[in-house]
Protein backbone atom coordinates (compact mmCIF):
# COMPACT_ATOMS: atom_id res chain seq x y z
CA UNK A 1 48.87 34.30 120.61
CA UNK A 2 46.57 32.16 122.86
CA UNK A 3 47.55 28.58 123.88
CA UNK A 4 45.41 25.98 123.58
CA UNK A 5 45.94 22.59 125.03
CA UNK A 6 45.79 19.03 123.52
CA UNK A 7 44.33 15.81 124.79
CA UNK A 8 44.31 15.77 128.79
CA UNK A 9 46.49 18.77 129.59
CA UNK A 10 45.82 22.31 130.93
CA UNK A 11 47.71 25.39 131.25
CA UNK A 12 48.36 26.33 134.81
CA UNK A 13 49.36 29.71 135.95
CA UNK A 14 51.90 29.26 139.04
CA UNK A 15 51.00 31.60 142.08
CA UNK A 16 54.31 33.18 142.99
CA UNK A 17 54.49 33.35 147.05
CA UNK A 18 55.37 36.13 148.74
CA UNK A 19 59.29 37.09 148.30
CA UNK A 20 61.01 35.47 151.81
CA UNK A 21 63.23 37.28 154.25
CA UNK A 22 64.91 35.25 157.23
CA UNK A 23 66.24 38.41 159.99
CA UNK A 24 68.50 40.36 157.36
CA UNK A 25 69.04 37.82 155.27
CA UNK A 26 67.52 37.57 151.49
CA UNK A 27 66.13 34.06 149.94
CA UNK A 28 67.13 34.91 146.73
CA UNK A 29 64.90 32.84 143.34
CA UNK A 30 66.94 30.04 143.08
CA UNK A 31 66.68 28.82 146.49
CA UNK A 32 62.99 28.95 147.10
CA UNK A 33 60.49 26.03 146.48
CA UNK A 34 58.75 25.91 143.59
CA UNK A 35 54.74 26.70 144.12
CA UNK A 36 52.60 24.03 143.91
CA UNK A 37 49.40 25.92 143.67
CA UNK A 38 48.13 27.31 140.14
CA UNK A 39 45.04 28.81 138.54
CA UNK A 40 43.80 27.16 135.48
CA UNK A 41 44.00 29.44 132.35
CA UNK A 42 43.18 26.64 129.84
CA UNK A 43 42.10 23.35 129.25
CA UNK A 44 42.56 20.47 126.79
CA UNK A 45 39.15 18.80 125.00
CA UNK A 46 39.87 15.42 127.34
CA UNK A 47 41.02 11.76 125.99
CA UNK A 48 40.01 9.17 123.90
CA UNK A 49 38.93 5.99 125.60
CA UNK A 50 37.14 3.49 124.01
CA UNK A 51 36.06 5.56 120.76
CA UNK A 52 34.30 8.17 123.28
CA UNK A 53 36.05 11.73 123.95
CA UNK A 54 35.92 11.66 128.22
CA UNK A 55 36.51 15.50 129.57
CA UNK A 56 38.54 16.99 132.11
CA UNK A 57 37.54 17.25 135.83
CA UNK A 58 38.90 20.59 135.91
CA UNK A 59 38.15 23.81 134.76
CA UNK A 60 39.25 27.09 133.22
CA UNK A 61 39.67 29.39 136.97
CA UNK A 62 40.12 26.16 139.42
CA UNK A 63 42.68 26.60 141.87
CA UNK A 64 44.83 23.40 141.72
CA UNK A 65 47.74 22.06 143.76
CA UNK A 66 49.68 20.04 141.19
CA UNK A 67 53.08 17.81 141.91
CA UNK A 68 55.81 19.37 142.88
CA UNK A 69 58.49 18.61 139.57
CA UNK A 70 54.97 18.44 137.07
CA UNK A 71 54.68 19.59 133.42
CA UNK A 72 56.63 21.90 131.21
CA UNK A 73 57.58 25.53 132.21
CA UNK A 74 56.75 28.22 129.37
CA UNK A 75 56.59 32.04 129.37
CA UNK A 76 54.21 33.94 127.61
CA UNK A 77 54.46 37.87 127.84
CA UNK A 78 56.43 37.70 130.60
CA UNK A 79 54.05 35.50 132.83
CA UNK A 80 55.10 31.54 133.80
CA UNK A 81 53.23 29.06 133.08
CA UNK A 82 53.18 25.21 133.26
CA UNK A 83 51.60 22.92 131.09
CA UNK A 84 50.74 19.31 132.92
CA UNK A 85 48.84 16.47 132.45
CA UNK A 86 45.60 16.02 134.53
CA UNK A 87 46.81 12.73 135.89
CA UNK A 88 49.75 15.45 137.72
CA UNK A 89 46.98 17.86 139.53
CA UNK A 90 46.44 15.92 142.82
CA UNK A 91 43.91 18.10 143.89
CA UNK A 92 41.34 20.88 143.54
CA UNK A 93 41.06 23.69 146.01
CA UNK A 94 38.02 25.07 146.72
């Protein structure tokens, strides 16, 4: 099953940090931050304006940093993802 976009959002696979450990004591999932960085797996076709179809900036394999409470959270075989509007990726990183 492949997911495919619509209109101006992509699919956005989260980088997980690396699992934190303060002295002895364990961070455990629900504490941590949510990442803000992502890889783009997949891209919309881009949005109507004025009877012309405008594209995305990004593309499929940009490394983004996106807000920090953006898009939808989804799983698909066992990976996260996030699905956000372009308007929510604040930057690219190159």
């Amino acid at each position: 099953m492949a997911i495919k976009p619509l209109g101006d959002r992509v699919l956005v696979r989260p980088l997980n940090e690396a699992e934190e450990k303060v002295g002895s004591i364990y961070i455990p999932d629900t504490a941590k931050e949510k990442p803000q960085e992502g890889i783009i797996d997949a891209v919309g076709p881009g949005v109507h304006k004025d009877g012309k179809l405008i594209p995305l900036e990004v593309k499929v394999g940009d490394k983004v940093l996106y807000g920090k409470y953006s898009g939808t959270e989804i799983k698909k075989d066992g990976q996260e993802y996030l699905i956000v509007r372009e308007s929510d990726i604040l930057a690219i990183i190159t």
